[in-house]
C-alpha atoms as a PDB file:
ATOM      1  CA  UNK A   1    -105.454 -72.819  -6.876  1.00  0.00           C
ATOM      2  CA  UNK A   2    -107.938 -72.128  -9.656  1.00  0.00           C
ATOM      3  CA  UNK A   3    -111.265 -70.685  -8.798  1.00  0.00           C
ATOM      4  CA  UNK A   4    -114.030 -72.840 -10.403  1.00  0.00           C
ATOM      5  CA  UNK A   5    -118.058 -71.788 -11.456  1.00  0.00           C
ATOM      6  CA  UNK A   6    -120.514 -74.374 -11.718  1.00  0.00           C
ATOM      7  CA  UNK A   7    -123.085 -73.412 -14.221  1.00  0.00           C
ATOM      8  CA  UNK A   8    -126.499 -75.224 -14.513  1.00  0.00           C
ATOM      9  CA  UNK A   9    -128.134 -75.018 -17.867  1.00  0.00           C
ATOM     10  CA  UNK A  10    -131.128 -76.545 -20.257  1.00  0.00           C
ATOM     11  CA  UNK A  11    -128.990 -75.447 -23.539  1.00  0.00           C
ATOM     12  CA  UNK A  12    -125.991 -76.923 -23.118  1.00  0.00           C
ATOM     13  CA  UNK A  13    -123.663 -76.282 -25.869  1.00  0.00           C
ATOM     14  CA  UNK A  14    -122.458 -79.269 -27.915  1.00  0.00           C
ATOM     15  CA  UNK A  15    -119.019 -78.962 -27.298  1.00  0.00           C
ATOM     16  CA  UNK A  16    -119.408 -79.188 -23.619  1.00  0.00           C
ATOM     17  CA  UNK A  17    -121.703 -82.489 -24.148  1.00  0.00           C
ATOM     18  CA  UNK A  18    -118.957 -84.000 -26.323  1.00  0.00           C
ATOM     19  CA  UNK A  19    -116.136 -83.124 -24.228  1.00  0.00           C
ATOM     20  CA  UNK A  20    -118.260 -84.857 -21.357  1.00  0.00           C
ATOM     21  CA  UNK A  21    -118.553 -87.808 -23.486  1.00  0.00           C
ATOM     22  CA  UNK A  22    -115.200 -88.212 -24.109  1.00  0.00           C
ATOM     23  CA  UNK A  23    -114.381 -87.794 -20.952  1.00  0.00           C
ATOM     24  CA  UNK A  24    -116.415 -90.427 -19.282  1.00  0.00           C
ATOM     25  CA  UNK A  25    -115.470 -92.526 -22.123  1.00  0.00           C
ATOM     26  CA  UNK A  26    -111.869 -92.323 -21.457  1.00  0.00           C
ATOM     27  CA  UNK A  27    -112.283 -92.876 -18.199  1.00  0.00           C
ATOM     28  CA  UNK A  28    -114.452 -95.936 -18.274  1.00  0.00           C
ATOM     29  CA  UNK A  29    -112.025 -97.273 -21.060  1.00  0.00           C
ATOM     30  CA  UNK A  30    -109.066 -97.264 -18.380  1.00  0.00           C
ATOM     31  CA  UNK A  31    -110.935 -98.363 -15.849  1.00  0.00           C
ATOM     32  CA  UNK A  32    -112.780-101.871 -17.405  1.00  0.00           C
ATOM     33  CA  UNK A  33    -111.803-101.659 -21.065  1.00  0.00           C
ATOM     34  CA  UNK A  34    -112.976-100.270 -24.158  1.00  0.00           C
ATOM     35  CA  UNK A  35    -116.882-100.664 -24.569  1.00  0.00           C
ATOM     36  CA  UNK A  36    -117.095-101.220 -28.300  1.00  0.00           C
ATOM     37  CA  UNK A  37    -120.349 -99.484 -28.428  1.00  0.00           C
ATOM     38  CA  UNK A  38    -121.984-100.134 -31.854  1.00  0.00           C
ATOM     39  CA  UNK A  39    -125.738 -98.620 -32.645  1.00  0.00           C
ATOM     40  CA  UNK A  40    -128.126-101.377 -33.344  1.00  0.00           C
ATOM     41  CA  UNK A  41    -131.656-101.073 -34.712  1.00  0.00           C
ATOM     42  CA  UNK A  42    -134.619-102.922 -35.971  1.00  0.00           C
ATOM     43  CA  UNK A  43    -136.949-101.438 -38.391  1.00  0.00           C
ATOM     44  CA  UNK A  44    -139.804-102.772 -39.732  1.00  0.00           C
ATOM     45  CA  UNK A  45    -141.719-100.791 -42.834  1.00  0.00           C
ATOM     46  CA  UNK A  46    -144.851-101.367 -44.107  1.00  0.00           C
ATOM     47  CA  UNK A  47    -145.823-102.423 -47.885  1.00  0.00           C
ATOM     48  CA  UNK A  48    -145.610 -98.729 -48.896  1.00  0.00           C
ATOM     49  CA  UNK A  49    -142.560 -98.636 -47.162  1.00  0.00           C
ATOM     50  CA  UNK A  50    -143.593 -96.683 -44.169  1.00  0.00           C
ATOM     51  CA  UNK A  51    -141.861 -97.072 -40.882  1.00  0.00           C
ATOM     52  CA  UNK A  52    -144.456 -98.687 -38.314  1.00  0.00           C
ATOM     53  CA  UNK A  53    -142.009-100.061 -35.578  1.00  0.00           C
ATOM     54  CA  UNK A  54    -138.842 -99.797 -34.658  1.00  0.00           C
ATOM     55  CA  UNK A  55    -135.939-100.615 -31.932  1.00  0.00           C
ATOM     56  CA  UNK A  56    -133.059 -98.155 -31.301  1.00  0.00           C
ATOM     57  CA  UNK A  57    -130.157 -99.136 -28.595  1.00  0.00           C
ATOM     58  CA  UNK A  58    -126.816-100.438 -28.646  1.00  0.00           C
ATOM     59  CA  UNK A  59    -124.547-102.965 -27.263  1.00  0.00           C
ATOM     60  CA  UNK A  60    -121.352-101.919 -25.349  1.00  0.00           C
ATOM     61  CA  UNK A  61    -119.655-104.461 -23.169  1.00  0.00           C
ATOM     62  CA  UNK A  62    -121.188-107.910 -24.033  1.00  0.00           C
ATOM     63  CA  UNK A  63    -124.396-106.193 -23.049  1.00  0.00           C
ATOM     64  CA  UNK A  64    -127.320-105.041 -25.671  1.00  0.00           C
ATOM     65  CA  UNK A  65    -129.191-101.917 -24.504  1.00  0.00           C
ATOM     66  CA  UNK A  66    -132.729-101.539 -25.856  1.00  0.00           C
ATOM     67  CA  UNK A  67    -132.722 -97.927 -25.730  1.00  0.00           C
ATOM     68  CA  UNK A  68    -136.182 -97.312 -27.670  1.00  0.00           C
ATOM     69  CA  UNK A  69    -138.835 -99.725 -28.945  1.00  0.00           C
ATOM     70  CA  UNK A  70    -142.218 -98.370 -30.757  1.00  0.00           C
ATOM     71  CA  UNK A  71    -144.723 -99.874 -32.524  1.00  0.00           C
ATOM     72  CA  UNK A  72    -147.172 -97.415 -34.678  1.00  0.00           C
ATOM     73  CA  UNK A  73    -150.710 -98.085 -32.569  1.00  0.00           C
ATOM     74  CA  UNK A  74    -152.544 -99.628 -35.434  1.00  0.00           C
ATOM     75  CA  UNK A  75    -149.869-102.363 -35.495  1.00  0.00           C
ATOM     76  CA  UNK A  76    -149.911-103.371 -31.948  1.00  0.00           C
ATOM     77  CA  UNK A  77    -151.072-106.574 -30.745  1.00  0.00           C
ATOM     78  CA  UNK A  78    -149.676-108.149 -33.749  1.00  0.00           C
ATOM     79  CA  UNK A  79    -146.224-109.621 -31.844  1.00  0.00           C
ATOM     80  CA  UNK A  80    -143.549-106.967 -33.423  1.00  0.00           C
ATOM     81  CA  UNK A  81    -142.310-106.271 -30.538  1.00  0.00           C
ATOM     82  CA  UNK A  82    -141.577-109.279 -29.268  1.00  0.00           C
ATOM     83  CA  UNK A  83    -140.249-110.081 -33.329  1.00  0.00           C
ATOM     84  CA  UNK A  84    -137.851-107.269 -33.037  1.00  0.00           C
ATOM     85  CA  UNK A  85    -136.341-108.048 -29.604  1.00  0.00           C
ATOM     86  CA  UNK A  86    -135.708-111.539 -31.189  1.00  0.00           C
ATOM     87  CA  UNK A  87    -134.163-109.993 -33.892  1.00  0.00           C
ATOM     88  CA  UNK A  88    -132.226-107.452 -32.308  1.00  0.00           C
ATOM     89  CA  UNK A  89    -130.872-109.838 -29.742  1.00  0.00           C
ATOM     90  CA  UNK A  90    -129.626-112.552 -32.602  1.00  0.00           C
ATOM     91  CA  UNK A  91    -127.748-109.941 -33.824  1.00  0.00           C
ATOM     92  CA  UNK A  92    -126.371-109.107 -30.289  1.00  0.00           C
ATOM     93  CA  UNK A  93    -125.391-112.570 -30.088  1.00  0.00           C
ATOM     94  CA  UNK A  94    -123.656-112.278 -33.237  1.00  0.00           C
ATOM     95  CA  UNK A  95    -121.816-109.638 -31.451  1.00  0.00           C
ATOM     96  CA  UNK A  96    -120.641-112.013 -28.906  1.00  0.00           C
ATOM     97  CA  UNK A  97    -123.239-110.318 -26.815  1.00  0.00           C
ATOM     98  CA  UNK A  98    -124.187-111.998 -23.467  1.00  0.00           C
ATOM     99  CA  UNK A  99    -127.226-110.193 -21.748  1.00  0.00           C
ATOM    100  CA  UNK A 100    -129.661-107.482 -22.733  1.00  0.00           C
ATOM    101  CA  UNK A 101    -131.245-105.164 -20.532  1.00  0.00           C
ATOM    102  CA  UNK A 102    -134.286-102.534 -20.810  1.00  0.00           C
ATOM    103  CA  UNK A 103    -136.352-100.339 -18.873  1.00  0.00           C
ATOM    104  CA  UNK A 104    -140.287 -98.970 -19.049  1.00  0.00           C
ATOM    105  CA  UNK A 105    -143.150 -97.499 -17.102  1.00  0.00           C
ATOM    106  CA  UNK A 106    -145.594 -99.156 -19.598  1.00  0.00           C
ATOM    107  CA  UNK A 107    -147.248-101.940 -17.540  1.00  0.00           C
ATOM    108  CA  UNK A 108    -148.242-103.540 -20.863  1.00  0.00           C
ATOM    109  CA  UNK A 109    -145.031-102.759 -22.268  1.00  0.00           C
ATOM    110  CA  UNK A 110    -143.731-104.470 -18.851  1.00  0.00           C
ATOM    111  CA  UNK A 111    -145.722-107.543 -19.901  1.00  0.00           C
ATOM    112  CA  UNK A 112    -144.561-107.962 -23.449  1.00  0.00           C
ATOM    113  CA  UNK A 113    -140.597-107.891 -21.863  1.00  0.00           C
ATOM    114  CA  UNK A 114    -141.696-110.434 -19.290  1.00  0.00           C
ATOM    115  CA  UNK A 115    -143.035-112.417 -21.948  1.00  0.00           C
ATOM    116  CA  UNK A 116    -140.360-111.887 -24.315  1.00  0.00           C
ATOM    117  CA  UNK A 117    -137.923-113.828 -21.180  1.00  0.00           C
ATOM    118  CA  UNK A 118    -136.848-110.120 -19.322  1.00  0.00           C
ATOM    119  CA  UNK A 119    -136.969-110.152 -15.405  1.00  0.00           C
ATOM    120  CA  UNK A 120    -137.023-107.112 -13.711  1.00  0.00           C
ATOM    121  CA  UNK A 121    -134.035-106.269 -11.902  1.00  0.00           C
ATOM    122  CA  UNK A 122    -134.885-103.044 -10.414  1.00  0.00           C
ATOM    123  CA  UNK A 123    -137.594-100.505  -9.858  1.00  0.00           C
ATOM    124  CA  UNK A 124    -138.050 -96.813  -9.702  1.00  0.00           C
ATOM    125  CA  UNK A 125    -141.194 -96.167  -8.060  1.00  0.00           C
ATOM    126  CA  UNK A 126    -143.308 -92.464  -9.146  1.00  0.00           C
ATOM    127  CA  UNK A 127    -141.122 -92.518 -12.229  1.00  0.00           C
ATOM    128  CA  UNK A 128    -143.516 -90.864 -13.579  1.00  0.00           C
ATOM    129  CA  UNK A 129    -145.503 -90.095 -11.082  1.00  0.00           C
ATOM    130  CA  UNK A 130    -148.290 -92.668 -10.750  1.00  0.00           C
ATOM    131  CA  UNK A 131    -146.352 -95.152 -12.420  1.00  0.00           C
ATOM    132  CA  UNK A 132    -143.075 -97.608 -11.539  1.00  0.00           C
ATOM    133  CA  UNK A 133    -140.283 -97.470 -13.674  1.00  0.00           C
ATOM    134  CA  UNK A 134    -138.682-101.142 -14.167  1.00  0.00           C
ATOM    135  CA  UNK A 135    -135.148-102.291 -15.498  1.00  0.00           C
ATOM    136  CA  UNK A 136    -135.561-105.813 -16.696  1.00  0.00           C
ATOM    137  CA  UNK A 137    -132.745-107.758 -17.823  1.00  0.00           C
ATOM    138  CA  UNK A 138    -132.102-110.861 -20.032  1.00  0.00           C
ATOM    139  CA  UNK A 139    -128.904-114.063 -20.651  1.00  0.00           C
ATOM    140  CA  UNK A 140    -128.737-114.279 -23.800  1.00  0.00           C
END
């Protein structure tokens, strides 16, 4: 019998974070199938060609993952990011996508989702503390 350490660590070297990686995914592959996990984004640029909101996520299993939406502040209020998730899940329909998820602890960002057709699924109360933390889901 081998004897194992256990090692806990804030620099983690990248090899150990791939073979991690790998090793979920290969897992998770023989367990429900391969996720065919593609990057998706949504940029939108300014007339000088300036990135002033964007969406970075995924979809993996029929499902689109919203991973990170910003808007630059002087270009809130204007709808973008309700404009982008529109955007970004056409294209995860294109995908043969079939739900979409996200999570914040914005309460306007909250509202925008809800507006946008998200319910929240789940909640994560003090996450950060003084705010909730809510997973909101969408069929698409």
């Amino acid at each position: 019998m081998s004897i194992l350490s256990m090692e806990v660590t804030e620099t983690p070297a990248a090899s150990d974070l791939d073979r991690i990686g790998k090793g979920l995914t290969s897992f998770n592959e023989a367990d429900v199938g391969p996720a065919e996990r593609r990057p998706l984004a949504v940029l939108v640029h300014d007339s000088d060609g300036e990135l002033v909101a964007g969406i970075s996520g995924y979809t993996a299993w029929g499902w689109l993952y919203v991973q990170w939406l910003w808007v630059e502040e002087d270009q809130r209020g204007q709808s973008l990011a309700g404009q982008m998730l529109e955007n970004a899940e056409q294209e995860a329909r294109q995908r043969g996508c079939h739900g979409a998820y996200i999570d914040t602890f914005n309460p306007h960002a909250l509202h925008v989702y809800q507006k946008a057709g998200y319910t929240v699924f789940g909640t994560l109360p003090n996450f950060p503390q003084g705010r909730t933390r809510s997973f909101l889901c969408k069929d698409l």
